[in-house]
C-alpha atoms as a PDB file:
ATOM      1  CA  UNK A   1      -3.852 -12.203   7.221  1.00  0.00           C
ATOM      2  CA  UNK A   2      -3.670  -8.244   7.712  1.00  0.00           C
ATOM      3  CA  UNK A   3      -3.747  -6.494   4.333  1.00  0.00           C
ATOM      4  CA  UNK A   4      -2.401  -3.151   4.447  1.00  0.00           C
ATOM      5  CA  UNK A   5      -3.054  -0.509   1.161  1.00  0.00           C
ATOM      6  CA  UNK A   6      -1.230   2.119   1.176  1.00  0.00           C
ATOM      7  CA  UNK A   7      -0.843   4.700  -1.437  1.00  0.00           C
ATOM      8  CA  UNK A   8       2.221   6.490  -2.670  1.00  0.00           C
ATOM      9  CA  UNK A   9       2.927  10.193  -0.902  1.00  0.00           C
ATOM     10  CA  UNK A  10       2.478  13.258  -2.897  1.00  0.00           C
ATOM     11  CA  UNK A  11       4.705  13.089  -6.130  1.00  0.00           C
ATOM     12  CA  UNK A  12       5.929  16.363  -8.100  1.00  0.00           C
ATOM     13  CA  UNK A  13       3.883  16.595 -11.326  1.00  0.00           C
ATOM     14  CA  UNK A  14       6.550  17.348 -14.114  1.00  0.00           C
ATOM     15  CA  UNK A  15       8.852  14.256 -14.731  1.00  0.00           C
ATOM     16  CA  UNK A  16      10.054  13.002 -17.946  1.00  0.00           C
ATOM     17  CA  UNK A  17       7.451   9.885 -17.210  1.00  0.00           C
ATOM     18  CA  UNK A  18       5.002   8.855 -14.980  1.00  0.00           C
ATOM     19  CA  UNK A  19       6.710   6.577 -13.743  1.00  0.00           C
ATOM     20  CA  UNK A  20      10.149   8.903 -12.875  1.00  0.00           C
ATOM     21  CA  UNK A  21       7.396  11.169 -11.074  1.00  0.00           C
ATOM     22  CA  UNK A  22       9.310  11.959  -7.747  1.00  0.00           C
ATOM     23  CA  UNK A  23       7.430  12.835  -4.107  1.00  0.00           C
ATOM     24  CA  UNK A  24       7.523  16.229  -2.784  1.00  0.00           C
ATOM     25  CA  UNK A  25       8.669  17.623   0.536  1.00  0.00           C
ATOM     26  CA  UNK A  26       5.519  16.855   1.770  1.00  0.00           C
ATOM     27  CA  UNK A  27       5.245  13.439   0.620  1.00  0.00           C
ATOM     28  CA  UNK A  28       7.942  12.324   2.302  1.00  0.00           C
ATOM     29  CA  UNK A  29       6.438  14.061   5.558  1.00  0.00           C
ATOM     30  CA  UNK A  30       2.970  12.669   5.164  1.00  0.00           C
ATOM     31  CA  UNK A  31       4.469   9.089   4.641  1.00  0.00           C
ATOM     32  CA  UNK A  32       6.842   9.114   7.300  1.00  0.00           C
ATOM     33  CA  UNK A  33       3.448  10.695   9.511  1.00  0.00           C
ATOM     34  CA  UNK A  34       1.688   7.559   8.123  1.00  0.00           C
ATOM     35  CA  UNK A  35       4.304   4.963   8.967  1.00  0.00           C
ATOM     36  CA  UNK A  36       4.492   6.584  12.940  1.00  0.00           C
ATOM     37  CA  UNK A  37       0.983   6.203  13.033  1.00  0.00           C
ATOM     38  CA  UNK A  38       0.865   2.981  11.568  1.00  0.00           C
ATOM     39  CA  UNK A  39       3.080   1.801  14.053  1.00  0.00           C
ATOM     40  CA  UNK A  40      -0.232   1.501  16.572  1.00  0.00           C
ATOM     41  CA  UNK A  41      -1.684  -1.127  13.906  1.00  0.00           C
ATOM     42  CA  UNK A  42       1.455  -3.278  13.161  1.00  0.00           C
ATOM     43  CA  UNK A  43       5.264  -3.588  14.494  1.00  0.00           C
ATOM     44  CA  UNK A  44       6.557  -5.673  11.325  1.00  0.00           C
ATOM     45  CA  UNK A  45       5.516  -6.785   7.788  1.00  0.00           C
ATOM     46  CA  UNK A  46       6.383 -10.356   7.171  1.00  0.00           C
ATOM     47  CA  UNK A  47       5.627  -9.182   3.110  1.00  0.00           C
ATOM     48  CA  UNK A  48       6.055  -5.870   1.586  1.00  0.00           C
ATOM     49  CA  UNK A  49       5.334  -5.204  -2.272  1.00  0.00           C
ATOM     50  CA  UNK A  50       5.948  -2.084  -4.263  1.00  0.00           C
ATOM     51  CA  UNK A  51       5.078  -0.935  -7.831  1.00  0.00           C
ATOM     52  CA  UNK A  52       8.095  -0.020  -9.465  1.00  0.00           C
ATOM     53  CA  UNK A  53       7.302   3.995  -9.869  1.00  0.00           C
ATOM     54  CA  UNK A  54       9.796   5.694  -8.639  1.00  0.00           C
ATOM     55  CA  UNK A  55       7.192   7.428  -5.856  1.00  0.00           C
ATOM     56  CA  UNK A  56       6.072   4.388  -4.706  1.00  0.00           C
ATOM     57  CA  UNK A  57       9.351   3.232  -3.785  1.00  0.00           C
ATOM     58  CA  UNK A  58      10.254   6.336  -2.240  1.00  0.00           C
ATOM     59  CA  UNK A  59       7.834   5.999   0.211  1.00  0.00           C
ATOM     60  CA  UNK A  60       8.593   2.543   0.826  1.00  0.00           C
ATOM     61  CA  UNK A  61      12.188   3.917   1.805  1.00  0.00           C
ATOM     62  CA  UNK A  62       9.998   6.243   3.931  1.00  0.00           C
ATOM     63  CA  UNK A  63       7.974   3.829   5.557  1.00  0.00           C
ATOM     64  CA  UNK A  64      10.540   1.095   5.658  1.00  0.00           C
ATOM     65  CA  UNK A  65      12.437   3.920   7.931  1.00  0.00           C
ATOM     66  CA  UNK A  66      10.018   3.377  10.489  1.00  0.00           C
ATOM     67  CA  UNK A  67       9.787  -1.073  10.853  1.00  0.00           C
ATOM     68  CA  UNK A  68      11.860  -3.952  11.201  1.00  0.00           C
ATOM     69  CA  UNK A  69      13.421  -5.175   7.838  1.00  0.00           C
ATOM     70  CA  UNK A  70      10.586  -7.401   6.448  1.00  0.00           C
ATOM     71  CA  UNK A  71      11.165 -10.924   5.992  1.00  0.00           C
ATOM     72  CA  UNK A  72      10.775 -10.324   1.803  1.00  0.00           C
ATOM     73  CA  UNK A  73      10.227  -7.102  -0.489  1.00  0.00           C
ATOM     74  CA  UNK A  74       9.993  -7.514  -3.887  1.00  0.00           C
ATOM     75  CA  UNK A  75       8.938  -4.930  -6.156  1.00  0.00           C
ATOM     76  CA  UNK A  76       6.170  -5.797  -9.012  1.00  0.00           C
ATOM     77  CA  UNK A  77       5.058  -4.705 -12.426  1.00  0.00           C
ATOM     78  CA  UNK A  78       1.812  -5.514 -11.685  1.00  0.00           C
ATOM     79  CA  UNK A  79       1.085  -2.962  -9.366  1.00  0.00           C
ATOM     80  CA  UNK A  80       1.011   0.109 -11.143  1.00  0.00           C
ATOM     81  CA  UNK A  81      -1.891   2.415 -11.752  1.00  0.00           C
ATOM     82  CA  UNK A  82      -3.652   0.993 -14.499  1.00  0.00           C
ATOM     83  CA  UNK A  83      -2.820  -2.802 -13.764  1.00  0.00           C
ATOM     84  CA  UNK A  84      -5.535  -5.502 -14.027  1.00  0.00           C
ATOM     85  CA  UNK A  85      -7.126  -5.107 -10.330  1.00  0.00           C
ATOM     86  CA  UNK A  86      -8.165  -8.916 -10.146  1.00  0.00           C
ATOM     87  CA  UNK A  87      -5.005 -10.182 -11.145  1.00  0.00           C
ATOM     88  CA  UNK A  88      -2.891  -7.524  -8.730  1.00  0.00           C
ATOM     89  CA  UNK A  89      -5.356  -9.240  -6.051  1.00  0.00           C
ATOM     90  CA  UNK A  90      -4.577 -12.648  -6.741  1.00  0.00           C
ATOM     91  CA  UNK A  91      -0.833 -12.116  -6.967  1.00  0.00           C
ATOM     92  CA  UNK A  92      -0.647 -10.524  -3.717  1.00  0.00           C
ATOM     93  CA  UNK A  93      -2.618 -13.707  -2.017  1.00  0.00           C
ATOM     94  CA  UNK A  94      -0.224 -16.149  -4.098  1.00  0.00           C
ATOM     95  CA  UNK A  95       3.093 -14.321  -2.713  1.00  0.00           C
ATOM     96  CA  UNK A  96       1.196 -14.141   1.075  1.00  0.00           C
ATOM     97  CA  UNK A  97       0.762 -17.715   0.784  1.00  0.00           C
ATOM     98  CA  UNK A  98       4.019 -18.576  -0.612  1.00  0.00           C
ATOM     99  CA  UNK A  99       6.069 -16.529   2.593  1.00  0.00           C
ATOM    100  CA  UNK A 100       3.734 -17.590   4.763  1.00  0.00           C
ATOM    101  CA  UNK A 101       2.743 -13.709   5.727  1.00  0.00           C
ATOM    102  CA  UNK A 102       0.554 -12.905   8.172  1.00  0.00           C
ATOM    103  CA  UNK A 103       1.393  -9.189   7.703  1.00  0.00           C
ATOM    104  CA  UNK A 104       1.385  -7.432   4.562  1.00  0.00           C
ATOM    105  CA  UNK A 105       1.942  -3.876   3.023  1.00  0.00           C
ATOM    106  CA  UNK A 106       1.100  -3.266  -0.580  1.00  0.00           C
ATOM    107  CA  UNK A 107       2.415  -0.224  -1.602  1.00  0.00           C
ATOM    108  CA  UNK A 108       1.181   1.357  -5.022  1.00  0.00           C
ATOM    109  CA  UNK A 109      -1.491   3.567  -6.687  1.00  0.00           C
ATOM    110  CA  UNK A 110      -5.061   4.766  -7.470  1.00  0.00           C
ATOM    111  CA  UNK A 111      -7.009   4.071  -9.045  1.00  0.00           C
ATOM    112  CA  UNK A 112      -5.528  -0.061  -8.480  1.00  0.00           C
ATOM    113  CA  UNK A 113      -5.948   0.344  -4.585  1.00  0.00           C
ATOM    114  CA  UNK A 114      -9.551   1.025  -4.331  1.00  0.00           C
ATOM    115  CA  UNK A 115     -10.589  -1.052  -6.779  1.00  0.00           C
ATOM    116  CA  UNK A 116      -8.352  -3.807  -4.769  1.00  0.00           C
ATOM    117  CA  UNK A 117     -10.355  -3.254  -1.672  1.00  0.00           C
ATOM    118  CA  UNK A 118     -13.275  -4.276  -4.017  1.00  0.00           C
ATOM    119  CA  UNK A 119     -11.628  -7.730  -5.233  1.00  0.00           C
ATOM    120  CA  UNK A 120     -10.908  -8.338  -1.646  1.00  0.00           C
ATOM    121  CA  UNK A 121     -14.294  -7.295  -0.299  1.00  0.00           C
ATOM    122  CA  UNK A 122     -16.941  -8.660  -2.549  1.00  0.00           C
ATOM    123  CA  UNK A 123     -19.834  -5.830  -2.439  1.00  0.00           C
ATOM    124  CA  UNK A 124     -18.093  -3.040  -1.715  1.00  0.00           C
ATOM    125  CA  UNK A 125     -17.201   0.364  -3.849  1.00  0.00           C
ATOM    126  CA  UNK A 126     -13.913   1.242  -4.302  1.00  0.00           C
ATOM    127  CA  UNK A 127     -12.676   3.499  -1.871  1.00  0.00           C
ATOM    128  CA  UNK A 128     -10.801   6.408  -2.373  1.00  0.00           C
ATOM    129  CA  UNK A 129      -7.268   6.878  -1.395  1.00  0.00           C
ATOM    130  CA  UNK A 130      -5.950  10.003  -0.545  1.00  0.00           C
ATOM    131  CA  UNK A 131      -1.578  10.127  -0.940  1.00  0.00           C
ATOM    132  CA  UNK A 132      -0.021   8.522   1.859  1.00  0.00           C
ATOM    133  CA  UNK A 133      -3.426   7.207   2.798  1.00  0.00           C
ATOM    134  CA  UNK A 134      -3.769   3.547   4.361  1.00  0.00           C
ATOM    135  CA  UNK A 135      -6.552   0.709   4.935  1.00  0.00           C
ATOM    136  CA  UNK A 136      -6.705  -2.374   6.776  1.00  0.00           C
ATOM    137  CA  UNK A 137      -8.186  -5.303   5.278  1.00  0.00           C
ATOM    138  CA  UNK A 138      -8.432  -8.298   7.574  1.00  0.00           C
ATOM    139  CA  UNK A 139      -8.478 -11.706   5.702  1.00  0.00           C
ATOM    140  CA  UNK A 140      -8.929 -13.392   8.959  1.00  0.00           C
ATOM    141  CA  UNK A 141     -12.046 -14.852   9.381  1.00  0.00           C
ATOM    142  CA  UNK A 142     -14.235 -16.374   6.523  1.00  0.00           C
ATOM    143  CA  UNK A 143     -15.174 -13.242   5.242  1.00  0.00           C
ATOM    144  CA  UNK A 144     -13.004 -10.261   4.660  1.00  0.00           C
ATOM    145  CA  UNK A 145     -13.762  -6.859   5.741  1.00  0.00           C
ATOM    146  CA  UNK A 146     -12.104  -3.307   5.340  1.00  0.00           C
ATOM    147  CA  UNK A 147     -11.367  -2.612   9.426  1.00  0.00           C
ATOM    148  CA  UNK A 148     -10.425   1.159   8.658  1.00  0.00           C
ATOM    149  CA  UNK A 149      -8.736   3.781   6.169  1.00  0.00           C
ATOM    150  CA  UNK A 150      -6.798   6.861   7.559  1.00  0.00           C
ATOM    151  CA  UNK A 151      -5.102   9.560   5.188  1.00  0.00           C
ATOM    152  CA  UNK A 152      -2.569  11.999   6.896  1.00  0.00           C
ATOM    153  CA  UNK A 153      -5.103  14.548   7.259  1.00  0.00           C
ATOM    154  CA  UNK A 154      -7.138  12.311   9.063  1.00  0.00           C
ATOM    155  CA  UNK A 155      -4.345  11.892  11.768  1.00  0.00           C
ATOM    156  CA  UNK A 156      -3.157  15.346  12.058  1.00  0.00           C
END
């Protein structure tokens, strides 16, 4: 299975919540920047899951702009920032298993992504994720590894 991490685009920083926290002009850029040069990776998620923050899902609309309609999106309390990184992990295996998904996006927040790539690379310190930022992990072969992480700046 391809893992793909991706973090939300740039959000404004006055909302009435965290969670209502909206992206910017330039997030939508960056994550539409991000999903053209994603398209070199991947041409279709079989699975695509989204924290529930408004931001997140806006760049899922973003991104979503720029694939094939996956085969299942559900959007998941247990991917916001602070959630439980081990659990997040195991969820996101159990719903890959259960669809059968070769192909996944996960799109949500920091400090939960990097410390993701850590549950699903044993050894490894959490990365940081820049907005609109995303890494491969491949769950291939016996033992996963983190194939590459590009932020929009990288790209540019």
């Amino acid at each position: 299975m391809q893992l793909f991490l991706m973090r939300h685009g740039e959000a404004e920083h006055h909302a009435r919540s965290d969670r209502e926290r909206s992206l910017t002009e330039s997030g939508t850029y960056n994550s539409g920047m991000m999903s053209e040069w994603l398209k070199n990776s991947v041409s279709e998620f079989d699975l695509v899951l989204v924290s529930p923050y408004l931001r997140a899902m806006q760049t899922w609309t973003e991104v979503s702009a720029h694939f094939p309609q996956p085969h299942k999106v559900k959007v998941l309390d247990e991917l916001v920032p602070a959630a439980d990184p081990e659990m997040a992990s195991r969820l996101v295996m159990a719903y890959a298993e259960q669809f059968k998904a070769q192909n996944v996006l996960v799109v949500s927040h920091m400090p939960l992504l990097g410390y993701m790539v850590s549950e699903f690379v044993p050894g490894m310190e959490p990365p940081l994720f820049a907005t609109s930022a995303v890494a491969l992990v491949d769950l291939m072969g016996k033992h996963a590894s983190l194939m590459w992480q590009q932020s929009p700046h990288s790209i540019s």
